[in-house]
C-alpha atoms as a PDB file:
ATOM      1  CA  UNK A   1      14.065 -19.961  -7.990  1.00  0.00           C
ATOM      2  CA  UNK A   2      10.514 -19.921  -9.283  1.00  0.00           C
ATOM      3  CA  UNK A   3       9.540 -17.119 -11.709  1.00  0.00           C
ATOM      4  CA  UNK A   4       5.479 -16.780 -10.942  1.00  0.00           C
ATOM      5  CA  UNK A   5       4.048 -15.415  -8.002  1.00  0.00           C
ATOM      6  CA  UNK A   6       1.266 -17.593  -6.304  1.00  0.00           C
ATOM      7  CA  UNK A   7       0.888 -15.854  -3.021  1.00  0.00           C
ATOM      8  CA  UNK A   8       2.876 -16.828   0.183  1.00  0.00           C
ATOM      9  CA  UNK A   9       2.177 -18.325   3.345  1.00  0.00           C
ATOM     10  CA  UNK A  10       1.674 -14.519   4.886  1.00  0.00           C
ATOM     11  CA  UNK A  11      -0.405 -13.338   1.618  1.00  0.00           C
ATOM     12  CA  UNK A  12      -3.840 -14.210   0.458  1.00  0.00           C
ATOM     13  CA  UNK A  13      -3.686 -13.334  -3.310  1.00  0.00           C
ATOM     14  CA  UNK A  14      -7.073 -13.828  -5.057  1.00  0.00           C
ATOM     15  CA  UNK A  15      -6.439 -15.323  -8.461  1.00  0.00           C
ATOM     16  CA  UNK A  16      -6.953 -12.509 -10.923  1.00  0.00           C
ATOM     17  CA  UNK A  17      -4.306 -10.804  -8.662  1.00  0.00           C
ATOM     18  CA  UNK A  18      -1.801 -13.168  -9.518  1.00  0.00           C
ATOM     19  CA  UNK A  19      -2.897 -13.307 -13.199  1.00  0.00           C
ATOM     20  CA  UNK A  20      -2.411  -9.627 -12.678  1.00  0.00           C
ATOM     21  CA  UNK A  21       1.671  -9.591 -11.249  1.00  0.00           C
ATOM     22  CA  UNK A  22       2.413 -13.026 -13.241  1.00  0.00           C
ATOM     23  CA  UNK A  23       1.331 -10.182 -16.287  1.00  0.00           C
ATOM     24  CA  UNK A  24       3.416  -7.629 -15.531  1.00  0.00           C
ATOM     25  CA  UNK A  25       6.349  -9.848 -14.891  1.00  0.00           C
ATOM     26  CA  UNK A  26       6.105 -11.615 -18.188  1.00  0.00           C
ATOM     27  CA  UNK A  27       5.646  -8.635 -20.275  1.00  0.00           C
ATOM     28  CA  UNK A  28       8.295  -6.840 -18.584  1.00  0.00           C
ATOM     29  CA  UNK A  29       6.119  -3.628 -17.779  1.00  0.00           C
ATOM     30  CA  UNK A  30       5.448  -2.013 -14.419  1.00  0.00           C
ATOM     31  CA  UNK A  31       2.321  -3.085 -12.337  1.00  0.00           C
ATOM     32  CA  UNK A  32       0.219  -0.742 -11.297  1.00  0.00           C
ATOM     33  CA  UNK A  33      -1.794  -1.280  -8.340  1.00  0.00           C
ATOM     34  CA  UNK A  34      -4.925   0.707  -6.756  1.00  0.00           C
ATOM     35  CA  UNK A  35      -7.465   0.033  -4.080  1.00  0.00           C
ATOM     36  CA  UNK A  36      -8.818   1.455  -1.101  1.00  0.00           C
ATOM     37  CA  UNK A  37      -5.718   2.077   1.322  1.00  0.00           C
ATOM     38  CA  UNK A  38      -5.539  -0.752   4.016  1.00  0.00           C
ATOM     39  CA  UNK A  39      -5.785  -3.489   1.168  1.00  0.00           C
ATOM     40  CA  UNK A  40      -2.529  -4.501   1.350  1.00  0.00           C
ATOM     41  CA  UNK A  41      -1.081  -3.067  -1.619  1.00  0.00           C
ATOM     42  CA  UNK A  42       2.175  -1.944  -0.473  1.00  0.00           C
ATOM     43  CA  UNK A  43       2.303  -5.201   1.237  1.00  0.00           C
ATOM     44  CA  UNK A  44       2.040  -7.313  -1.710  1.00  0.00           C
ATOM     45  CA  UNK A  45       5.580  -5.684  -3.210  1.00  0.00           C
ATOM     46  CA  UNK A  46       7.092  -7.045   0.186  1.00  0.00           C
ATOM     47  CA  UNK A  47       5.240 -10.633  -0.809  1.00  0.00           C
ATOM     48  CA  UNK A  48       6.393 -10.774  -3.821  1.00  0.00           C
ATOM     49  CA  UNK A  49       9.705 -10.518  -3.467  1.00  0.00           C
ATOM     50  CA  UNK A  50       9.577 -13.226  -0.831  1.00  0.00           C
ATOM     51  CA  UNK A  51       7.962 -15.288  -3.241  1.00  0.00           C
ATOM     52  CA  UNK A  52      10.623 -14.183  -6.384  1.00  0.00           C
ATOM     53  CA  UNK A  53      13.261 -14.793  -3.663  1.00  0.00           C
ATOM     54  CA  UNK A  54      14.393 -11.582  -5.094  1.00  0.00           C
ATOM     55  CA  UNK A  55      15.719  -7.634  -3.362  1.00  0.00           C
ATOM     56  CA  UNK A  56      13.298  -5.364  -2.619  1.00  0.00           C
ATOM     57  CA  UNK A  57      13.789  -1.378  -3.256  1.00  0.00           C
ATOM     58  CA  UNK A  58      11.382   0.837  -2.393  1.00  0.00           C
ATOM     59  CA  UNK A  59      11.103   4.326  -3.036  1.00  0.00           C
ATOM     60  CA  UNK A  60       7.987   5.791  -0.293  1.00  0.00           C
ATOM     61  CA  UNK A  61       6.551   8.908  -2.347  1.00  0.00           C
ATOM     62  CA  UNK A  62       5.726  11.883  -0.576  1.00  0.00           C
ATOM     63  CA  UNK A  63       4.545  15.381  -1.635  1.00  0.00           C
ATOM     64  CA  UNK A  64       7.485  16.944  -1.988  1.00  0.00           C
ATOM     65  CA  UNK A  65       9.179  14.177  -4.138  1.00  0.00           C
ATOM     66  CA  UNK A  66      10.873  14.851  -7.429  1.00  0.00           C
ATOM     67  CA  UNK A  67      11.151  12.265  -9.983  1.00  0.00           C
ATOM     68  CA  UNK A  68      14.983  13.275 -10.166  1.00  0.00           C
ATOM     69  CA  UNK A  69      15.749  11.614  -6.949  1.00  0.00           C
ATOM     70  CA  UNK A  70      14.725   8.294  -7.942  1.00  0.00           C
ATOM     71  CA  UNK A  71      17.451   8.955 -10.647  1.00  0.00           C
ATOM     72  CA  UNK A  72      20.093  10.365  -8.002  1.00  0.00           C
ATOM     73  CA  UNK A  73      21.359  14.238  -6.759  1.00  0.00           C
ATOM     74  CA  UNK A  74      24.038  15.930  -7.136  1.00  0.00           C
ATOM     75  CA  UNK A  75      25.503  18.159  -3.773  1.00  0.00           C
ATOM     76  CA  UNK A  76      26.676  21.145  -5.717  1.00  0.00           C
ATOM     77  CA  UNK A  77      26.266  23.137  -2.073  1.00  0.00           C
ATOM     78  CA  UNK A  78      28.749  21.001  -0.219  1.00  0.00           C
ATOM     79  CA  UNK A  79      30.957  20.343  -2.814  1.00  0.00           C
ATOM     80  CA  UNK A  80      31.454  24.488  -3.320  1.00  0.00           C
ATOM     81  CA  UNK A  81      32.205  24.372   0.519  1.00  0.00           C
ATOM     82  CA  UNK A  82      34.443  21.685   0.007  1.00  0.00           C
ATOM     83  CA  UNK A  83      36.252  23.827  -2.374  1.00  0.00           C
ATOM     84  CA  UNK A  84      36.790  26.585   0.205  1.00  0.00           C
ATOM     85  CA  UNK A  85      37.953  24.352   2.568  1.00  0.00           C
ATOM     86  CA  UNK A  86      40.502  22.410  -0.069  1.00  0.00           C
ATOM     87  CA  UNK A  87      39.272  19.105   0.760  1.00  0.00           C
ATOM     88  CA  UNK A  88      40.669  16.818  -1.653  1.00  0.00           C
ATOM     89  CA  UNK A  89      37.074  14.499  -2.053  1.00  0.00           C
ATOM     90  CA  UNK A  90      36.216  18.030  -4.410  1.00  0.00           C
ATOM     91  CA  UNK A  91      38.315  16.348  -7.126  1.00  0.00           C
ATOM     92  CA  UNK A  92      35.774  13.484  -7.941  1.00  0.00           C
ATOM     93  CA  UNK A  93      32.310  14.927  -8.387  1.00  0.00           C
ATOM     94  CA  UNK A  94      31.201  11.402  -8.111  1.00  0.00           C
ATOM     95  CA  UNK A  95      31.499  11.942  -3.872  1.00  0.00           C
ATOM     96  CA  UNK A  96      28.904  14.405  -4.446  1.00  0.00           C
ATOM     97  CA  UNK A  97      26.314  12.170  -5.933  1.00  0.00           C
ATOM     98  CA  UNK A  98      23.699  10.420  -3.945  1.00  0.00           C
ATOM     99  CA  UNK A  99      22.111   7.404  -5.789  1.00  0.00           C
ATOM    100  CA  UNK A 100      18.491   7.365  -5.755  1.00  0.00           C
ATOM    101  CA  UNK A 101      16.324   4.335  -5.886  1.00  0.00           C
ATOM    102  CA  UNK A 102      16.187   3.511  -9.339  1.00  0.00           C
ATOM    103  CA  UNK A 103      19.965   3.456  -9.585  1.00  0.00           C
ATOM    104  CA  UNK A 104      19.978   1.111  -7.039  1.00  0.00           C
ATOM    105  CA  UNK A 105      17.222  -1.132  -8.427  1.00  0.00           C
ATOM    106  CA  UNK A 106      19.315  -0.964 -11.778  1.00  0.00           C
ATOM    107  CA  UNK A 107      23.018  -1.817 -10.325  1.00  0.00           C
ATOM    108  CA  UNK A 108      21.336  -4.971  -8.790  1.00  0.00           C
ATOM    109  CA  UNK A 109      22.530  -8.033  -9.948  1.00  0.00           C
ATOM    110  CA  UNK A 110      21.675 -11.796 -10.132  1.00  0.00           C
ATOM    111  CA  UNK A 111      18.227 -12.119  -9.176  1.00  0.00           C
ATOM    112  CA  UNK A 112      15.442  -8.972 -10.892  1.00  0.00           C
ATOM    113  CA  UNK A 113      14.927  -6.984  -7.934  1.00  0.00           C
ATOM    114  CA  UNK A 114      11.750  -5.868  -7.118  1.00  0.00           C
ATOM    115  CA  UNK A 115      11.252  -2.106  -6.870  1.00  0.00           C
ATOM    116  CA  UNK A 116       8.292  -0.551  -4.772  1.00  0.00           C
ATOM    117  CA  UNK A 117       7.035   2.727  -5.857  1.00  0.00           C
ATOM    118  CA  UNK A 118       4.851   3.434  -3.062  1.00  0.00           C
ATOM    119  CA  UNK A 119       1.915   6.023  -3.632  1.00  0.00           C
ATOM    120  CA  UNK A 120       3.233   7.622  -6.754  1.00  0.00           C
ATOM    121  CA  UNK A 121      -0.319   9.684  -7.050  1.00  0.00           C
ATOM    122  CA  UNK A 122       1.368  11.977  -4.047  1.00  0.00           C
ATOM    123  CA  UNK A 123       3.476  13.264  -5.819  1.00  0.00           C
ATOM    124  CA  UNK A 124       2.606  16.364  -8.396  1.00  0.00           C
ATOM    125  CA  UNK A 125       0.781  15.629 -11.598  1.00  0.00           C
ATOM    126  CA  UNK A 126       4.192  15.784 -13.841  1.00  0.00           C
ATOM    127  CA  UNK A 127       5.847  13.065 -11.459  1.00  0.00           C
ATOM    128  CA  UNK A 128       4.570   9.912 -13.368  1.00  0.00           C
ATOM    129  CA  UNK A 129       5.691  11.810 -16.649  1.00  0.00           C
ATOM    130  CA  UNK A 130       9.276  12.462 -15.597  1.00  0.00           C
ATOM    131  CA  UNK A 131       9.766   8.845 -14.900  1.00  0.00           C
ATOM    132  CA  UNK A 132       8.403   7.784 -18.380  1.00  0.00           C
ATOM    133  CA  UNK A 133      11.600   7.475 -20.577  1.00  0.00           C
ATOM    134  CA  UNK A 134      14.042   5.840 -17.738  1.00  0.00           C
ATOM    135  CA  UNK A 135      10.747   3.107 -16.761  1.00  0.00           C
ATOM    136  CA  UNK A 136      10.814   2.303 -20.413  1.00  0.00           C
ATOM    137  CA  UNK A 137      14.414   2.264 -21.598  1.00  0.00           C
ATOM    138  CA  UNK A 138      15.639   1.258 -17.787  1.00  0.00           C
ATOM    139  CA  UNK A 139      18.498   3.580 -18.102  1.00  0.00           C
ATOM    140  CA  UNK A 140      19.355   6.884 -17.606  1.00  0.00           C
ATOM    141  CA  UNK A 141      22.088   9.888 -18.189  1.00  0.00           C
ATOM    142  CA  UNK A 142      23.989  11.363 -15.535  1.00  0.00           C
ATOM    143  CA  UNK A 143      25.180  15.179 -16.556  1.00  0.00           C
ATOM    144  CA  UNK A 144      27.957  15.480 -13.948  1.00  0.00           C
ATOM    145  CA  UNK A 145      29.762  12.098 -14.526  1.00  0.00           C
ATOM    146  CA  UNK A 146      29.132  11.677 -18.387  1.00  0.00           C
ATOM    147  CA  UNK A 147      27.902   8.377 -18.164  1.00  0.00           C
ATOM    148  CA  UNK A 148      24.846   6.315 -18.624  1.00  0.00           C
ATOM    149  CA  UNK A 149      23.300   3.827 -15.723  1.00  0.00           C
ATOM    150  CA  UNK A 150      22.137   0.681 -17.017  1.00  0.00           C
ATOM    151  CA  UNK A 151      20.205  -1.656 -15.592  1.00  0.00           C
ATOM    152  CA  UNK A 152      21.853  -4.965 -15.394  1.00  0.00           C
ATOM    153  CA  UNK A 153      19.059  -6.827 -14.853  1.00  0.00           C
ATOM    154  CA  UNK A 154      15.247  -5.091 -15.624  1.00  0.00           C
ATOM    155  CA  UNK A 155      13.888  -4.864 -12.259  1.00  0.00           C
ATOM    156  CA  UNK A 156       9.810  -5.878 -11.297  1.00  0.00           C
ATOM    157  CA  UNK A 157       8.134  -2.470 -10.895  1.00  0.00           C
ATOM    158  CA  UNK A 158       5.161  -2.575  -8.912  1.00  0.00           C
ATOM    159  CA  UNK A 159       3.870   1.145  -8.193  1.00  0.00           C
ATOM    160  CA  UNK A 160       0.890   1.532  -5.993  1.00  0.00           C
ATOM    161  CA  UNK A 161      -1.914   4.113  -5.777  1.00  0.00           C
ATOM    162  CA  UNK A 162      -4.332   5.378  -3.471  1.00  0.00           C
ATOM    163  CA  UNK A 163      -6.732   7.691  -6.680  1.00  0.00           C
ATOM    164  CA  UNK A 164      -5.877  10.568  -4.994  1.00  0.00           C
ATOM    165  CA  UNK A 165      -5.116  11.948  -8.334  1.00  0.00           C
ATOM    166  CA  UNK A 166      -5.520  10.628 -12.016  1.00  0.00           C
ATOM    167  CA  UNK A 167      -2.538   9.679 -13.795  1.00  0.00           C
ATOM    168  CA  UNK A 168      -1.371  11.015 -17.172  1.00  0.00           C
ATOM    169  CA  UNK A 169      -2.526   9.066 -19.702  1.00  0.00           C
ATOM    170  CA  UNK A 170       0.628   8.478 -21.309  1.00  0.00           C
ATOM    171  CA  UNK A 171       2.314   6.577 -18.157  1.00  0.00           C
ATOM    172  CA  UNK A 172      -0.827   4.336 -17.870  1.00  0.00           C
ATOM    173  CA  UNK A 173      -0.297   2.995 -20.948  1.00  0.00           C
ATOM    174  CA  UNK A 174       3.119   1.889 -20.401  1.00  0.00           C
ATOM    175  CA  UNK A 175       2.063   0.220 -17.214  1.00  0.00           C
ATOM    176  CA  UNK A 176      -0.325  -3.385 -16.404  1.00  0.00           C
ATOM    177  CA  UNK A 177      -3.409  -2.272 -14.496  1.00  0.00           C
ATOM    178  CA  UNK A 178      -4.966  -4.277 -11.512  1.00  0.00           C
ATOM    179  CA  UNK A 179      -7.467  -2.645  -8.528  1.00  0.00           C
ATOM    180  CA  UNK A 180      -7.671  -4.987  -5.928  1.00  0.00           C
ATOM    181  CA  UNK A 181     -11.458  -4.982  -4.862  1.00  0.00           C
ATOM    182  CA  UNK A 182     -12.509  -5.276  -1.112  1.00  0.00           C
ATOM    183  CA  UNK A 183     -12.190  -8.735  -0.337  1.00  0.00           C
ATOM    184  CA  UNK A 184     -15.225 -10.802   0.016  1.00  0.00           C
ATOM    185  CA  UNK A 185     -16.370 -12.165   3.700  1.00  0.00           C
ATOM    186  CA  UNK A 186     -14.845 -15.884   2.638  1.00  0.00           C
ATOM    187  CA  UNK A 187     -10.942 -13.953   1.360  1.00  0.00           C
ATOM    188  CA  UNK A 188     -11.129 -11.981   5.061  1.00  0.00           C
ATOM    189  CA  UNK A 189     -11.556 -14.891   6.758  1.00  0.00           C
ATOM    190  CA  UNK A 190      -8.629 -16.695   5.115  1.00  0.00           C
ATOM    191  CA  UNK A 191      -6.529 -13.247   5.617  1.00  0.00           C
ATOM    192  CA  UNK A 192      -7.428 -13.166   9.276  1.00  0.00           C
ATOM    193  CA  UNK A 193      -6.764 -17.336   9.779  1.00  0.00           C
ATOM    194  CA  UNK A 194      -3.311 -16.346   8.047  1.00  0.00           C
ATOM    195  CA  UNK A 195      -2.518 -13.629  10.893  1.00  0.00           C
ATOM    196  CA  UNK A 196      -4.285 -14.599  13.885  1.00  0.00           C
ATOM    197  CA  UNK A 197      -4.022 -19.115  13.223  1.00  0.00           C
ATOM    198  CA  UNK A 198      -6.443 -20.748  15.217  1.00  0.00           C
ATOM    199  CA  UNK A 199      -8.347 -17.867  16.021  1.00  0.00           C
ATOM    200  CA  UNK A 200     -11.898 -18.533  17.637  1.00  0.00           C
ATOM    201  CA  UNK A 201     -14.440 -18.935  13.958  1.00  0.00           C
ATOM    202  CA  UNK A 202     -17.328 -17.623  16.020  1.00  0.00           C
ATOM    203  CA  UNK A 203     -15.484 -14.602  17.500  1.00  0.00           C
ATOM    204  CA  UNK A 204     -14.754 -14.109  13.788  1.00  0.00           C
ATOM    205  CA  UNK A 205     -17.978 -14.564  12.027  1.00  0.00           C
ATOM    206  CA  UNK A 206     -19.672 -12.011  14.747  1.00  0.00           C
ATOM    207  CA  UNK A 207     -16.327  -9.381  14.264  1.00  0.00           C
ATOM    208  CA  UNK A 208     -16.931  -9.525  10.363  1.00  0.00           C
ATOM    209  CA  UNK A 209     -20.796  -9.463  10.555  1.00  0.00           C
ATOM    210  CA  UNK A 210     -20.128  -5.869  12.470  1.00  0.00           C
ATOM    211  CA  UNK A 211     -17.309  -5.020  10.134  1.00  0.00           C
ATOM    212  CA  UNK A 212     -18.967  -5.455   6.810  1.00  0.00           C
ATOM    213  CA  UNK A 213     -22.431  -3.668   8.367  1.00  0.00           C
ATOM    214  CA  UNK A 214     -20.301  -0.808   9.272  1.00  0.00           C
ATOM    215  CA  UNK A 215     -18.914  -0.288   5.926  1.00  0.00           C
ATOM    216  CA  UNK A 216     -22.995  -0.138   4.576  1.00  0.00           C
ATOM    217  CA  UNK A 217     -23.406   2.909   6.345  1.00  0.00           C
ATOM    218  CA  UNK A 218     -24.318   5.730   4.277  1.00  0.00           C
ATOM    219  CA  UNK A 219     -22.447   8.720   4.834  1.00  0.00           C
ATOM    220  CA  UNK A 220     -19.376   6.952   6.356  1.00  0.00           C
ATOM    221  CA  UNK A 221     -16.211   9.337   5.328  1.00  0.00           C
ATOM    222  CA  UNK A 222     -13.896   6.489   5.683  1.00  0.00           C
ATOM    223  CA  UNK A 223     -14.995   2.876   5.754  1.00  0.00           C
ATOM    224  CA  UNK A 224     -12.744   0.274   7.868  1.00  0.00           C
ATOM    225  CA  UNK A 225     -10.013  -1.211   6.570  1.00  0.00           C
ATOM    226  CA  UNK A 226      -8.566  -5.017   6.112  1.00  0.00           C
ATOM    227  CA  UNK A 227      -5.907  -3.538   8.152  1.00  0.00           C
ATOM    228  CA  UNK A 228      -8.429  -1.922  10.712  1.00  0.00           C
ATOM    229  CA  UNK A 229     -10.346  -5.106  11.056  1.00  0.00           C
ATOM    230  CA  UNK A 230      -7.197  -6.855  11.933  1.00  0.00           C
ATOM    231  CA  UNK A 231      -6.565  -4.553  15.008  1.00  0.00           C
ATOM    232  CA  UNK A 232      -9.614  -4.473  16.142  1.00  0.00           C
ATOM    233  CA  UNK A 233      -9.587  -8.413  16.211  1.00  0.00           C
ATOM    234  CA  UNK A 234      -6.348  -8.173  18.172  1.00  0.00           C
ATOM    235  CA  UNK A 235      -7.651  -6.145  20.520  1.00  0.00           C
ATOM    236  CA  UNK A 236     -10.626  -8.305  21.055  1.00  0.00           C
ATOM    237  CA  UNK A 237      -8.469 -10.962  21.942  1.00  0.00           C
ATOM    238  CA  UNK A 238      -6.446  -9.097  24.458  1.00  0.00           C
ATOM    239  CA  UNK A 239      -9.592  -7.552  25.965  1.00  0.00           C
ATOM    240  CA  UNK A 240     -11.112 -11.071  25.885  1.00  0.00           C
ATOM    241  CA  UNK A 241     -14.215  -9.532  24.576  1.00  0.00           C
ATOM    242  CA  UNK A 242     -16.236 -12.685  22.682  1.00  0.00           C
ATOM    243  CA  UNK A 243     -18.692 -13.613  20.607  1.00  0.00           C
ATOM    244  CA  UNK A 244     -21.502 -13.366  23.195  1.00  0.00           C
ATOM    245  CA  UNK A 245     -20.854  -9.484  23.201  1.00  0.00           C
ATOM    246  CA  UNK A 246     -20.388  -9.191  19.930  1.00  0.00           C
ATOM    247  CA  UNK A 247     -24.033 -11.017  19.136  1.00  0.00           C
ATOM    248  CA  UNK A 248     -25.848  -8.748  21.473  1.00  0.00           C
ATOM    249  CA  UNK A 249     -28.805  -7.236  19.599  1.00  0.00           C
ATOM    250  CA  UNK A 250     -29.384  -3.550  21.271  1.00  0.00           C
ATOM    251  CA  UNK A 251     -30.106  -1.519  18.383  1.00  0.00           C
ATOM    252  CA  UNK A 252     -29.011   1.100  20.831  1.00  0.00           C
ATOM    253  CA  UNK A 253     -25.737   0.077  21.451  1.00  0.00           C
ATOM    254  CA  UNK A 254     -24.462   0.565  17.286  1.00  0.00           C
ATOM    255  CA  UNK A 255     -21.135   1.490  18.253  1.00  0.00           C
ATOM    256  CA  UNK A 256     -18.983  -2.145  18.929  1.00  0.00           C
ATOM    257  CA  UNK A 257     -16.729  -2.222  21.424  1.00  0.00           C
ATOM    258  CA  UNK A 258     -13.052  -1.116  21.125  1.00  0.00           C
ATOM    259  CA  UNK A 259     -14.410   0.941  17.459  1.00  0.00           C
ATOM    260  CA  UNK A 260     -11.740   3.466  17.943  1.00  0.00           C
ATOM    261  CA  UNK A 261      -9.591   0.739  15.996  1.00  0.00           C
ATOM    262  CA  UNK A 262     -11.849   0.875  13.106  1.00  0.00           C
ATOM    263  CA  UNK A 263     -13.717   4.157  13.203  1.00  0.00           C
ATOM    264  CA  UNK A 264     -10.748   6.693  12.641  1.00  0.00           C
ATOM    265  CA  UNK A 265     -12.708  10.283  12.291  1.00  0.00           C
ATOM    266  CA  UNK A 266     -14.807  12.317  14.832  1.00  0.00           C
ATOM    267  CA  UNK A 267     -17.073  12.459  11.469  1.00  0.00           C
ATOM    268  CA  UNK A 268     -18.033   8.915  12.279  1.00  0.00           C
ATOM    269  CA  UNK A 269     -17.820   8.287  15.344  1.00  0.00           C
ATOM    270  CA  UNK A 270     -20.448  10.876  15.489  1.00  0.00           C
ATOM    271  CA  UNK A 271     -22.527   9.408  12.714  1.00  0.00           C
ATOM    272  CA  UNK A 272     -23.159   5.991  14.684  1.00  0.00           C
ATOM    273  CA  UNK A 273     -23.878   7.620  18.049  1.00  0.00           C
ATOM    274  CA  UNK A 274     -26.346   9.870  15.960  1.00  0.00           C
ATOM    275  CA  UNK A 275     -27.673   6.353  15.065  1.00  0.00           C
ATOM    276  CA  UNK A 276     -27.716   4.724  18.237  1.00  0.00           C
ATOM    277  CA  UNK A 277     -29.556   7.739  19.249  1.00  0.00           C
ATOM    278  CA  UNK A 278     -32.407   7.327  16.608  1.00  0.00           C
ATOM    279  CA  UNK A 279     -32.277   4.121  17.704  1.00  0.00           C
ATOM    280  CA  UNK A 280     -33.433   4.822  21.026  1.00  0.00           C
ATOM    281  CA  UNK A 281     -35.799   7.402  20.511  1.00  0.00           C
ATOM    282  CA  UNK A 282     -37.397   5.165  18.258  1.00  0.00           C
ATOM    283  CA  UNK A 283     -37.865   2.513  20.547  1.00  0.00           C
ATOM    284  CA  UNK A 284     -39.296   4.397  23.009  1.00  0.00           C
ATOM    285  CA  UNK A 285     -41.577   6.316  21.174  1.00  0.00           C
ATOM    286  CA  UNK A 286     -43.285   2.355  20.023  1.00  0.00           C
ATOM    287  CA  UNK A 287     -47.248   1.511  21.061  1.00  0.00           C
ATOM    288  CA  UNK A 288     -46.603  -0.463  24.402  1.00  0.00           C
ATOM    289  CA  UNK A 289     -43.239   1.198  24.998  1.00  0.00           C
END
């Protein structure tokens, strides 16, 4: 069972990105991730525990989450019913204890699990905090049974961002640091060969010509994702739109076919037909027009 990650057969990890997880793993500290959403960041927890041949637990943050439930909860409601009802399970206050994902990350044995903790800057600004002590130690105290969870084996922590909030400064110290950047023209075309094998290279070199033009656009609210990109490539395929269409030079025509997979906001949708509209009057406004 290999120890280093190198990417898989599904992942295109540049090389400072595996520096970055090969890191965290050897210094036994979680790895924090952060990029523009659609870069495959929650992916690369899924990858990685392919690679580790290794359990994955992830914990999806939402607003509402409480660092606490990571740790478990205790049903004080239903037991108190219970009671009332003299149901016998009201004798063991360990039937009224969910486990949250870090207790499950820290009962795993045999091989380190991997545990995802997906968008932890959703969460309120005193989340990151709560976890600092039990990410450090990898245990924790449970009041209602009196005892202490240990991990058996320290899990890999990967914890991904989308900077939708800063973190306190206190967990980013205790934590390796990587942003994955935008990938390159050359790293796109290796992602796309690795989802769409065999895929036309000229349909491809006009679809990412568009793509990375699109994201140049002043004023864009949300620029296209690697995830966007891949859609709309499907659905080129499907549509059997090629190259030849893609290539056409119409300054009027700005908006490429099928955008609705890659423009996601009426924001910019309007933007480009504002430009196509420019465009237009421009050209007809030329000496000789």
């Amino acid at each position: 069972m290999t120890t280093r990650f190198e990417g898989t057969k599904d992942y295109v990890a540049t090389d400072d990105l595996k520096v970055a997880v090969n890191a965290a793993i050897a210094l036994q500290r979680p790895l924090l991730i952060k990029g523009e959403p659609g870069t495959g960041k929650t992916v690369l927890a899924e990858e990685i525990a392919k690679a580790l041949g290794a359990p994955l637990i992830t914990w999806h943050i939402k607003s509402t989450t409480k660092a606490h439930q990571g740790l478990y909860e205790y049903d004080a409601v239903t037991r108190l019913r219970d009671s009332q009802l003299g149901d016998e399970r009201v004798k063991d206050v360990k039937n009224y204890i969910k486990k949250g994902k870090l207790w499950e990350a820290f009962e795993s044995t045999g091989a380190r699990p991997v545990l995802l903790i997906d968008e932890i800057d959703k969460a309120d600004i005193e989340f990151p905090n709560d976890l600092l002590q039990e990410l450090d130690r990898m245990e924790f105290y449970v009041y209602e049974t009196d005892e202490t969870i240990k991990a058996a084996v320290r899990p890999v922590v990967i914890i991904t961002s989308n900077n939708e909030k800063e973190l306190p400064d206190a967990f980013l110290r205790r934590c390796f640091f990587h942003y994955i950047k935008f990938p390159e023209a050359d790293t796109m075309n290796a992602i796309v060969e690795v989802h769409y094998p065999g895929i036309k290279q000229k349909l491809v070199a006009e679809a990412l010509r568009i793509f990375y033009d699109m994201r140049k656009v002043p004023g864009l609210k949300k620029k296209p994702s690697t995830s966007e990109l891949l859609d709309w490539l499907k659905l080129l395929m499907v549509e059997d739109i090629g190259e030849d269409i893609l290539k056409e030079k119409d300054p009027t025509k700005l908006i490429p076919p099928l955008h609705g997979a890659l423009l996601k906001n009426e924001q910019d949708v309007h933007l480009f037909e504002r430009l196509a509209f420019l465009a237009r009057r421009e050209g007809a406004t030329r000496p000789g027009q």
